[in-house]
C-alpha atoms as a PDB file:
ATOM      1  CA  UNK A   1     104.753 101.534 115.290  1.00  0.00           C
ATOM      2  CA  UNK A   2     104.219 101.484 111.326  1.00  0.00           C
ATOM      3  CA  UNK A   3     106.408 104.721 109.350  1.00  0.00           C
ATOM      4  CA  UNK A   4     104.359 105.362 106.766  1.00  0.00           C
ATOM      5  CA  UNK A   5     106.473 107.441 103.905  1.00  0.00           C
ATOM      6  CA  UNK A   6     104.157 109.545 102.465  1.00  0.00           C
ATOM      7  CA  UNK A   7     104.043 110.890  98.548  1.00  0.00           C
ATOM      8  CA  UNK A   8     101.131 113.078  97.512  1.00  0.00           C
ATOM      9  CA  UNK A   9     100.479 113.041  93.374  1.00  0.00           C
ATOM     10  CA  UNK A  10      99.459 116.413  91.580  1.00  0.00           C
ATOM     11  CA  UNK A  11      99.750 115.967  88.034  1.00  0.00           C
ATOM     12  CA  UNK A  12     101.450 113.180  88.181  1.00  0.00           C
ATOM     13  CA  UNK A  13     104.106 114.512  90.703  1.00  0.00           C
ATOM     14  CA  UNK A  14     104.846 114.515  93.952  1.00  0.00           C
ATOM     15  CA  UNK A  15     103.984 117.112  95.972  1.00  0.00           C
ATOM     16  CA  UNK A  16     103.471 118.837  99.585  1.00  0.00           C
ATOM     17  CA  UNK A  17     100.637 120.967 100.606  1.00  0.00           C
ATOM     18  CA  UNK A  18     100.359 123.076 103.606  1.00  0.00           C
ATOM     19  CA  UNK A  19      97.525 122.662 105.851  1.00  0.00           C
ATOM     20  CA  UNK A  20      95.589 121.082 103.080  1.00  0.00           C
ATOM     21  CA  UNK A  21      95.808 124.660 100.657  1.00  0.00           C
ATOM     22  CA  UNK A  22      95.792 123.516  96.967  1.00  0.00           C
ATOM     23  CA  UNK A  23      97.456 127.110  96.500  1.00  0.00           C
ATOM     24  CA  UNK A  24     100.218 126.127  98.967  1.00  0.00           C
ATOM     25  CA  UNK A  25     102.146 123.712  98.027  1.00  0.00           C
ATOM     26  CA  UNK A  26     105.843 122.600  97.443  1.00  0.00           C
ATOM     27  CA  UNK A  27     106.412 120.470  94.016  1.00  0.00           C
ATOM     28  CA  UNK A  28     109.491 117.718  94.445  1.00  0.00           C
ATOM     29  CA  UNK A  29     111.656 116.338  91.198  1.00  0.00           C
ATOM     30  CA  UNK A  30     111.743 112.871  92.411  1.00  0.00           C
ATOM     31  CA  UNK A  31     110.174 110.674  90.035  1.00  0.00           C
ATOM     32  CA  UNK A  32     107.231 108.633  92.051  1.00  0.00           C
ATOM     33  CA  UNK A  33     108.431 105.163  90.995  1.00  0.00           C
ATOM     34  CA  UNK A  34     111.802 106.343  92.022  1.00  0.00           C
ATOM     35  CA  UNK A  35     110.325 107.612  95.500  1.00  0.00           C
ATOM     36  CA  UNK A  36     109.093 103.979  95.736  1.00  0.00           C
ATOM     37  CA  UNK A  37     111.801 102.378  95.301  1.00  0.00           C
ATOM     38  CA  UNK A  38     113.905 104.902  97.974  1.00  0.00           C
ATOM     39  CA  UNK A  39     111.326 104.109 100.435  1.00  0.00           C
ATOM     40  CA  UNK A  40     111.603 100.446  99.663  1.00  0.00           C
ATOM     41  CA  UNK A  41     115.626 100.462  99.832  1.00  0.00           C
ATOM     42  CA  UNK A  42     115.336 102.165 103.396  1.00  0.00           C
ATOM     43  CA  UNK A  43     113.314  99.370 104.522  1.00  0.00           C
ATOM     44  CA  UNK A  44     110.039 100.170 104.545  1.00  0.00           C
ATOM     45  CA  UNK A  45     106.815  97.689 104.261  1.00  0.00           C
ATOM     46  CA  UNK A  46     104.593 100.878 103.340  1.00  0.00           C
ATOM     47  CA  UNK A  47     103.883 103.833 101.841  1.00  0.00           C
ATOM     48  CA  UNK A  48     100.872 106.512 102.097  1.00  0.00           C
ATOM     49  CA  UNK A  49      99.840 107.531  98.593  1.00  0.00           C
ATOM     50  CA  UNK A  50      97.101 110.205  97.892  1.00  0.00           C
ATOM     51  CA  UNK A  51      95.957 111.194  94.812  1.00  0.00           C
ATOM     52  CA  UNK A  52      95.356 115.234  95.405  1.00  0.00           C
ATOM     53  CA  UNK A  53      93.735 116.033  92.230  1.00  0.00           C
ATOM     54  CA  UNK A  54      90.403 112.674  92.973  1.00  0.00           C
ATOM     55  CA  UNK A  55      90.696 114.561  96.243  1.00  0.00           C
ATOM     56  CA  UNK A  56      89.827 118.076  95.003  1.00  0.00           C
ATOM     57  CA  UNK A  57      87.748 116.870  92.056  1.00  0.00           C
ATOM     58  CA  UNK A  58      85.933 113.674  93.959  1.00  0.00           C
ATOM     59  CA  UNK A  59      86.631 111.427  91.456  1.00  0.00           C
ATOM     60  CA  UNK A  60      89.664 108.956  90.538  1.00  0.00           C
ATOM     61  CA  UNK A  61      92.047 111.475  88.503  1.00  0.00           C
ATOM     62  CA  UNK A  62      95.800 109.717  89.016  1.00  0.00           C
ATOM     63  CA  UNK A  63      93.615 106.084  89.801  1.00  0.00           C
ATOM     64  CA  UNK A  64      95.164 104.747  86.595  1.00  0.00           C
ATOM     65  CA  UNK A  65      99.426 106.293  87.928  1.00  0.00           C
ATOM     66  CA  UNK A  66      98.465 104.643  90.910  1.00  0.00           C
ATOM     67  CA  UNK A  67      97.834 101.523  89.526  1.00  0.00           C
ATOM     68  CA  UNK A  68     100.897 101.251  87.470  1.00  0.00           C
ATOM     69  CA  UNK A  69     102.966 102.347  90.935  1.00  0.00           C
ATOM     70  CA  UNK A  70     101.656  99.294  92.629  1.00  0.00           C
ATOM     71  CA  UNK A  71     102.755  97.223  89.928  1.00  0.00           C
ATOM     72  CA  UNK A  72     106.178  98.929  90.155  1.00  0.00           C
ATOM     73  CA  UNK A  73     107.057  97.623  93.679  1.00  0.00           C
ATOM     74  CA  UNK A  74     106.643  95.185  96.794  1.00  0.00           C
ATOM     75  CA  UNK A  75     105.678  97.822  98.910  1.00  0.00           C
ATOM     76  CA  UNK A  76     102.124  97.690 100.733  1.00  0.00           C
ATOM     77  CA  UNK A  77     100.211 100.701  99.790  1.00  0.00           C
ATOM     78  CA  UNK A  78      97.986 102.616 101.415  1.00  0.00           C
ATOM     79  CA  UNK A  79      95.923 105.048  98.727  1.00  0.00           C
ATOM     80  CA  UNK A  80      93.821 107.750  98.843  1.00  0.00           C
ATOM     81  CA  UNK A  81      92.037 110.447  97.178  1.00  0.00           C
ATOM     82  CA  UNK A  82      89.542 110.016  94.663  1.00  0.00           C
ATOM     83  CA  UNK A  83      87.093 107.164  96.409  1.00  0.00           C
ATOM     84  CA  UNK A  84      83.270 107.583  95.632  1.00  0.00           C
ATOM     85  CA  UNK A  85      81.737 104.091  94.865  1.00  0.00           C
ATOM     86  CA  UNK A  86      82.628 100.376  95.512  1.00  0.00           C
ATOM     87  CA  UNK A  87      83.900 100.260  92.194  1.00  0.00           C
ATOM     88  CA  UNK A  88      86.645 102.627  92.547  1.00  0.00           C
ATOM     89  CA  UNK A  89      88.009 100.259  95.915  1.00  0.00           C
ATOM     90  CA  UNK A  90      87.635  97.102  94.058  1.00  0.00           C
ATOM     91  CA  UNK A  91      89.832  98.327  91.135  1.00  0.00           C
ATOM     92  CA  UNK A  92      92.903  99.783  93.486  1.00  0.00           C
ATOM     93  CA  UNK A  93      92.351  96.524  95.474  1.00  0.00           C
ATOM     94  CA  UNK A  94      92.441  94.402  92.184  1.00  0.00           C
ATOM     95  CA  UNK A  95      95.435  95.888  91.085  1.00  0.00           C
ATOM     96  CA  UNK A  96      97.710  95.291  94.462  1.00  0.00           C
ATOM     97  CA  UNK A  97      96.922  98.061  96.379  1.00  0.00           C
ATOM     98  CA  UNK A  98      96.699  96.741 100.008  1.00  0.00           C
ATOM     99  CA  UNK A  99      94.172  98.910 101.599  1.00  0.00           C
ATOM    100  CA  UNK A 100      92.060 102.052 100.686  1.00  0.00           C
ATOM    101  CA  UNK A 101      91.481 105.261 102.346  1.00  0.00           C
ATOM    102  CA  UNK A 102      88.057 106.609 102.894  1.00  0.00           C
ATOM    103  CA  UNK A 103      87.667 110.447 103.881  1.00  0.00           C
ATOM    104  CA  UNK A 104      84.553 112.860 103.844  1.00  0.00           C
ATOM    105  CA  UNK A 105      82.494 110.099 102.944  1.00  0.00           C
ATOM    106  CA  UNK A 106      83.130 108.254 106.215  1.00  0.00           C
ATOM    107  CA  UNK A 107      82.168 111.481 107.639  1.00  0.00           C
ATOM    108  CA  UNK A 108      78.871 112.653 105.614  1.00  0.00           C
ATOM    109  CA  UNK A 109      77.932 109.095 104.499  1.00  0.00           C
ATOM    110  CA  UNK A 110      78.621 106.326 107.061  1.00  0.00           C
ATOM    111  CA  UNK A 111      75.985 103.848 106.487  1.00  0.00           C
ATOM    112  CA  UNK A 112      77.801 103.746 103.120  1.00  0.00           C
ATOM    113  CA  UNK A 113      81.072 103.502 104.164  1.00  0.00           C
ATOM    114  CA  UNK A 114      80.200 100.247 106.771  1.00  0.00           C
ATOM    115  CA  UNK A 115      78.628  98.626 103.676  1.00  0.00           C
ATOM    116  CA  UNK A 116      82.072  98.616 102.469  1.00  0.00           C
ATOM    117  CA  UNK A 117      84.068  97.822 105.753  1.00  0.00           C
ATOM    118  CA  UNK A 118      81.625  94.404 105.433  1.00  0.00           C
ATOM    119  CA  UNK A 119      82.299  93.802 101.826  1.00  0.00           C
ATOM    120  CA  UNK A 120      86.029  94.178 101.458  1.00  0.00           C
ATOM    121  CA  UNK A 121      86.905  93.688 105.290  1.00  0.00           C
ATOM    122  CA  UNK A 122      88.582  96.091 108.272  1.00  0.00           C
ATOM    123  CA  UNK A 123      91.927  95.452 107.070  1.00  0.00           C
ATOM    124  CA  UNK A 124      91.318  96.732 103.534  1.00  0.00           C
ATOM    125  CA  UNK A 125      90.030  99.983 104.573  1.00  0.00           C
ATOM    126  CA  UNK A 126      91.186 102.810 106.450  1.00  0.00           C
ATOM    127  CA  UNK A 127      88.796 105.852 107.542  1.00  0.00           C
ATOM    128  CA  UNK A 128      90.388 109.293 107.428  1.00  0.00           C
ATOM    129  CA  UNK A 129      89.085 111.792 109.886  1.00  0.00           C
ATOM    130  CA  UNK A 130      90.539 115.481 109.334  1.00  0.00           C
ATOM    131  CA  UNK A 131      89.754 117.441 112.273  1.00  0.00           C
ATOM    132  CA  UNK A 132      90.125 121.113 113.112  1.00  0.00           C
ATOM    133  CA  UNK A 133      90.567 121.817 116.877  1.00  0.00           C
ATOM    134  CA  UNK A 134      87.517 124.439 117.631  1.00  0.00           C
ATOM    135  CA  UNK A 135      86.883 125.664 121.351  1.00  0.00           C
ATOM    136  CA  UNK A 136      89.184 122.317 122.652  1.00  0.00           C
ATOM    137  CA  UNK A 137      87.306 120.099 120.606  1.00  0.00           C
ATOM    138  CA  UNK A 138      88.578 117.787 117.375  1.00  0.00           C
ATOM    139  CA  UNK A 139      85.838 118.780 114.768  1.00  0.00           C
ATOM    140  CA  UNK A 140      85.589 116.819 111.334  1.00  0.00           C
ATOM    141  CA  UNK A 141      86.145 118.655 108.159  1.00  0.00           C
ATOM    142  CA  UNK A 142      85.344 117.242 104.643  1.00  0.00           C
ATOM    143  CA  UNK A 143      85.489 118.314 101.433  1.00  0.00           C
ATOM    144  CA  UNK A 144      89.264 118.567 101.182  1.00  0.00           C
ATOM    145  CA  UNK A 145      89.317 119.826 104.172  1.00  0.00           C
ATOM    146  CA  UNK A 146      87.606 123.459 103.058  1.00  0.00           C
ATOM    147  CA  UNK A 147      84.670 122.495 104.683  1.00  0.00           C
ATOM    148  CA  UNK A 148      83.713 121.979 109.007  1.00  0.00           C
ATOM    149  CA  UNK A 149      81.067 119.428 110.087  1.00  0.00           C
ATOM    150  CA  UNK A 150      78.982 119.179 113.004  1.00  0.00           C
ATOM    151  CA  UNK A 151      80.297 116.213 114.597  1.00  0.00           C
ATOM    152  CA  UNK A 152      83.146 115.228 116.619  1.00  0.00           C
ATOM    153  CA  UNK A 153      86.109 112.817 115.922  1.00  0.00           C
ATOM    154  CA  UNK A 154      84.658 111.001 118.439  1.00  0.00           C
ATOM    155  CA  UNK A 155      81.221 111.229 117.078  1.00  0.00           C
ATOM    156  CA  UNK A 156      82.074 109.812 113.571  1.00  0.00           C
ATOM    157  CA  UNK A 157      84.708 106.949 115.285  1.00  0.00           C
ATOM    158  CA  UNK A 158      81.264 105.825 117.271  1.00  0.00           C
ATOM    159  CA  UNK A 159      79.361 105.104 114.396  1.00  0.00           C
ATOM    160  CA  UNK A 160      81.454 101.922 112.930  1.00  0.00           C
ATOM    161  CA  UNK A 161      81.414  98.887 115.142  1.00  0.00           C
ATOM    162  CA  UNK A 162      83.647  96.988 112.509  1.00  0.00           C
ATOM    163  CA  UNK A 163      86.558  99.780 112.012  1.00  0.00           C
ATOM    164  CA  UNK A 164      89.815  98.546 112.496  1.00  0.00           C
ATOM    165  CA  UNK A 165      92.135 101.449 110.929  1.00  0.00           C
ATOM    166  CA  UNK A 166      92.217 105.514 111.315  1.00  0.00           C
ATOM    167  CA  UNK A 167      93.834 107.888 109.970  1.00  0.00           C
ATOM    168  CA  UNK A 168      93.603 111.283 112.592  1.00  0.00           C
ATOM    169  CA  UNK A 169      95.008 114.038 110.640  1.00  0.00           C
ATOM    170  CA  UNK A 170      94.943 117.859 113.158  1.00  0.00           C
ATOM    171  CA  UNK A 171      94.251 120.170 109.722  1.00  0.00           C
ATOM    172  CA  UNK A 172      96.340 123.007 111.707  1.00  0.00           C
ATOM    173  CA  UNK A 173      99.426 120.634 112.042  1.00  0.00           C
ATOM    174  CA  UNK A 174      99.470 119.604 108.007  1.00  0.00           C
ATOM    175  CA  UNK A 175     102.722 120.619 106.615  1.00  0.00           C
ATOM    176  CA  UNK A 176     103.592 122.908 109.015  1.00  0.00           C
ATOM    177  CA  UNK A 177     106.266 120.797 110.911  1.00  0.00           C
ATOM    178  CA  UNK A 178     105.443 122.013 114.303  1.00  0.00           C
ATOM    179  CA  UNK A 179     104.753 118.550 115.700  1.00  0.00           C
ATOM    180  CA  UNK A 180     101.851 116.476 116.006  1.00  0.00           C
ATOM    181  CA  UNK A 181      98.984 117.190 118.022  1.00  0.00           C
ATOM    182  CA  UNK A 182     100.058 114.845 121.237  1.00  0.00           C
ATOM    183  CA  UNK A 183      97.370 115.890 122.961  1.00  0.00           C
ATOM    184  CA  UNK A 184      94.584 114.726 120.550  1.00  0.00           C
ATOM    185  CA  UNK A 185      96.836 111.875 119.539  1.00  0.00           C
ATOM    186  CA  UNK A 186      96.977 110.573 123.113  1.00  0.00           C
ATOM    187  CA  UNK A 187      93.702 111.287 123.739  1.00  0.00           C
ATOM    188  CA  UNK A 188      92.273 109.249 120.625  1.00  0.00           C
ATOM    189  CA  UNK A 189      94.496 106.244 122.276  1.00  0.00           C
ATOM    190  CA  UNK A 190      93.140 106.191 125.409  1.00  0.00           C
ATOM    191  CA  UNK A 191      89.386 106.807 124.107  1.00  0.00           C
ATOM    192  CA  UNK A 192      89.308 104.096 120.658  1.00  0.00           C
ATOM    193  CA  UNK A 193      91.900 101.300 122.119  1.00  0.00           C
ATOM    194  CA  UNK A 194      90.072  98.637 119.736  1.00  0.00           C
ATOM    195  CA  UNK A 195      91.423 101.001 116.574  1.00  0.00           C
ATOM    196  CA  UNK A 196      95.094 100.993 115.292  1.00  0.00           C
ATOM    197  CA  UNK A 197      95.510 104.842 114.984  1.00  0.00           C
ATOM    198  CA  UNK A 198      97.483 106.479 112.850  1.00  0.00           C
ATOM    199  CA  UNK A 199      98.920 109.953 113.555  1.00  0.00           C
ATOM    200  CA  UNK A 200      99.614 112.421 110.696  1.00  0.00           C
ATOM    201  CA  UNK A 201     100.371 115.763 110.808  1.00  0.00           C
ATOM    202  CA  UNK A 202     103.357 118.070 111.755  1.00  0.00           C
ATOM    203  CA  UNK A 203     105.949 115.446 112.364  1.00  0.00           C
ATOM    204  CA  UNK A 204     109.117 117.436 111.951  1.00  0.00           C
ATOM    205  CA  UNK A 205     111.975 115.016 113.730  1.00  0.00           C
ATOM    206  CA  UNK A 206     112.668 111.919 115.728  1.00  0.00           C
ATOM    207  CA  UNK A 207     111.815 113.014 118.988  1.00  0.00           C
ATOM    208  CA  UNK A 208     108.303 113.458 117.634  1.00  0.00           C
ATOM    209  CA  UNK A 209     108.863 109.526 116.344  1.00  0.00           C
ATOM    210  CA  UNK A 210     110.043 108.964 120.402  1.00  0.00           C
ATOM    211  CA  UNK A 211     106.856 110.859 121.673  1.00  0.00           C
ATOM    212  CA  UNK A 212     104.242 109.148 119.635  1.00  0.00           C
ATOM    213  CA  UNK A 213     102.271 106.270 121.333  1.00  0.00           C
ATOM    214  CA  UNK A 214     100.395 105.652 117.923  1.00  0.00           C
ATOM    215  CA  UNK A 215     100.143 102.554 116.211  1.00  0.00           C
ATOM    216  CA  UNK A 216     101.260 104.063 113.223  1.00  0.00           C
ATOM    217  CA  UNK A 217     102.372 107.303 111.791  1.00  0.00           C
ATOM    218  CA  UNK A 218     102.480 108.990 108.354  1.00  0.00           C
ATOM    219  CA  UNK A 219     105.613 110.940 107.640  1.00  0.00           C
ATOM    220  CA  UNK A 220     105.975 113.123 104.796  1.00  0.00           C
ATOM    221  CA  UNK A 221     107.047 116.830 104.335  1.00  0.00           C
ATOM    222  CA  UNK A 222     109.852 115.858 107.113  1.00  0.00           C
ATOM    223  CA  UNK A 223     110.746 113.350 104.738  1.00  0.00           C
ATOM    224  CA  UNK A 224     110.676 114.796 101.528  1.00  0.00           C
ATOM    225  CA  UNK A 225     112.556 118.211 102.915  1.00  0.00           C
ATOM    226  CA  UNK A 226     115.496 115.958 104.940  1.00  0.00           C
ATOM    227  CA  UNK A 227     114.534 117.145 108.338  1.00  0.00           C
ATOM    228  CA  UNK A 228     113.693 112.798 109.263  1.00  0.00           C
ATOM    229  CA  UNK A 229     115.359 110.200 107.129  1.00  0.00           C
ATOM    230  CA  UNK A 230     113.212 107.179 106.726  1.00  0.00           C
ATOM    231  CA  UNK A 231     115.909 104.627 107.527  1.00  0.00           C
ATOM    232  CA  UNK A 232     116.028 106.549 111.311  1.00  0.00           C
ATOM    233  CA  UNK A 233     112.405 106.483 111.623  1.00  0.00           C
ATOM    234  CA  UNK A 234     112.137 102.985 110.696  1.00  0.00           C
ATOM    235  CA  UNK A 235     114.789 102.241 113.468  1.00  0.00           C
ATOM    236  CA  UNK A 236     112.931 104.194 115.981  1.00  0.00           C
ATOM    237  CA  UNK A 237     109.479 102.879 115.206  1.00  0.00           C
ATOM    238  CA  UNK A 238     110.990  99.393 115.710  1.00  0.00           C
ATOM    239  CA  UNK A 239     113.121 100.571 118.331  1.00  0.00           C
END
């Protein structure tokens, strides 16, 4: 399994939101490039990087920090936030960002979104599908997650032959550090075995690291709080 550390950019910092809330959140002192380098000297071969204020405003705010963090380390990155046109993924890809994270837009616009799975390829793109759990069922939500959908996780996974990576985030789980969803996690592995999953969401300790059958996982309130330290997680993911 792949520990993704996660660092999410307001303003330039890092920062933690709870279940997605803009008003919610938890601001860090760690300088990002700093952050990098921590996650680097733990061992890790990623890190999950979202830029909260493209996010909110649906355009590429922190694009130009982000660019200027790849250059800063060896790390793969895995960015988000911010992603509207072909453009935007060709720049973060041009300037050593390893792949790109596509959200609402996989959900509202998918005929786009394969487009790009076909121009840049599977492995430079991962789909993000935030889901609030409504009457036992995983239902999307977009716009920064304020917003439901009509359509199922499973509805919006069918419609890409050519996906390779996801990104299941339960909305209710964000930040919260009450575990992930295992049900819906296990579920998605058993239903999409062609995708390598990624769980994010509520991790709060190593036993949820033991418990996870996910090909990958995104840590990050754990992290930044000292409730998981990467170097354990990266054992236990290899473990």
């Amino acid at each position: 399994m792949i520990v993704y550390p996660a660092m999410d950019l307001m303003g330039g910092k890092a920062v933690r939101l709870k279940q997605g809330r803009f008003d919610d959140k938890t601001a860090y002192d760690t300088d990002p490039v700093e952050a990098l380098r921590a996650f680097q000297d733990a061992g890790s071969r990623w890190a999950h990087i979202v830029d909260l204020d493209g996010a909110r405003a649906k355009a590429p705010i922190q694009h130009e920090l982000i660019r200027s963090l790849a250059a800063s380390t060896s790390l793969s990155l895995q960015v988000g936030g911010g992603f509207r046109d072909a453009g935007h993924i060709a720049d973060m890809l041009d300037a050593g960002v390893e792949r790109v994270v596509i959200g609402s837009l996989a959900v509202q616009q998918p005929a786009m979104v394969n487009g790009w799975l076909n121009d840049f390829g599977a492995d430079r793109i991962t789909i993000s599908i935030d889901v609030r759990m409504s009457g036992g069922q995983p239902m999307a939500a977009v716009g920064g997650w304020a917003e439901a959908s009509d359509r199922t996780l499973w509805e919006v996974a069918a419609q890409y032959a050519d996906l390779r990576h996801v990104l299941i985030t339960d909305i209710g789980r964000d930040g919260m550090l009450q575990g992930p969803n295992f049900k819906l996690l296990d579920e998605a592995v058993e239903r999409l075995p062609h995708l390598a999953i990624q769980a994010s969401g509520g991790v709060s300790s190593v036993e949820d690291l033991k418990r996870l059958c996910t090909n990958g996982v995104i840590v990050g309130k754990a992290l930044w709080e000292g409730r998981v330290s990467l170097e354990e997680a990266l054992f236990v993911a290899r473990a």
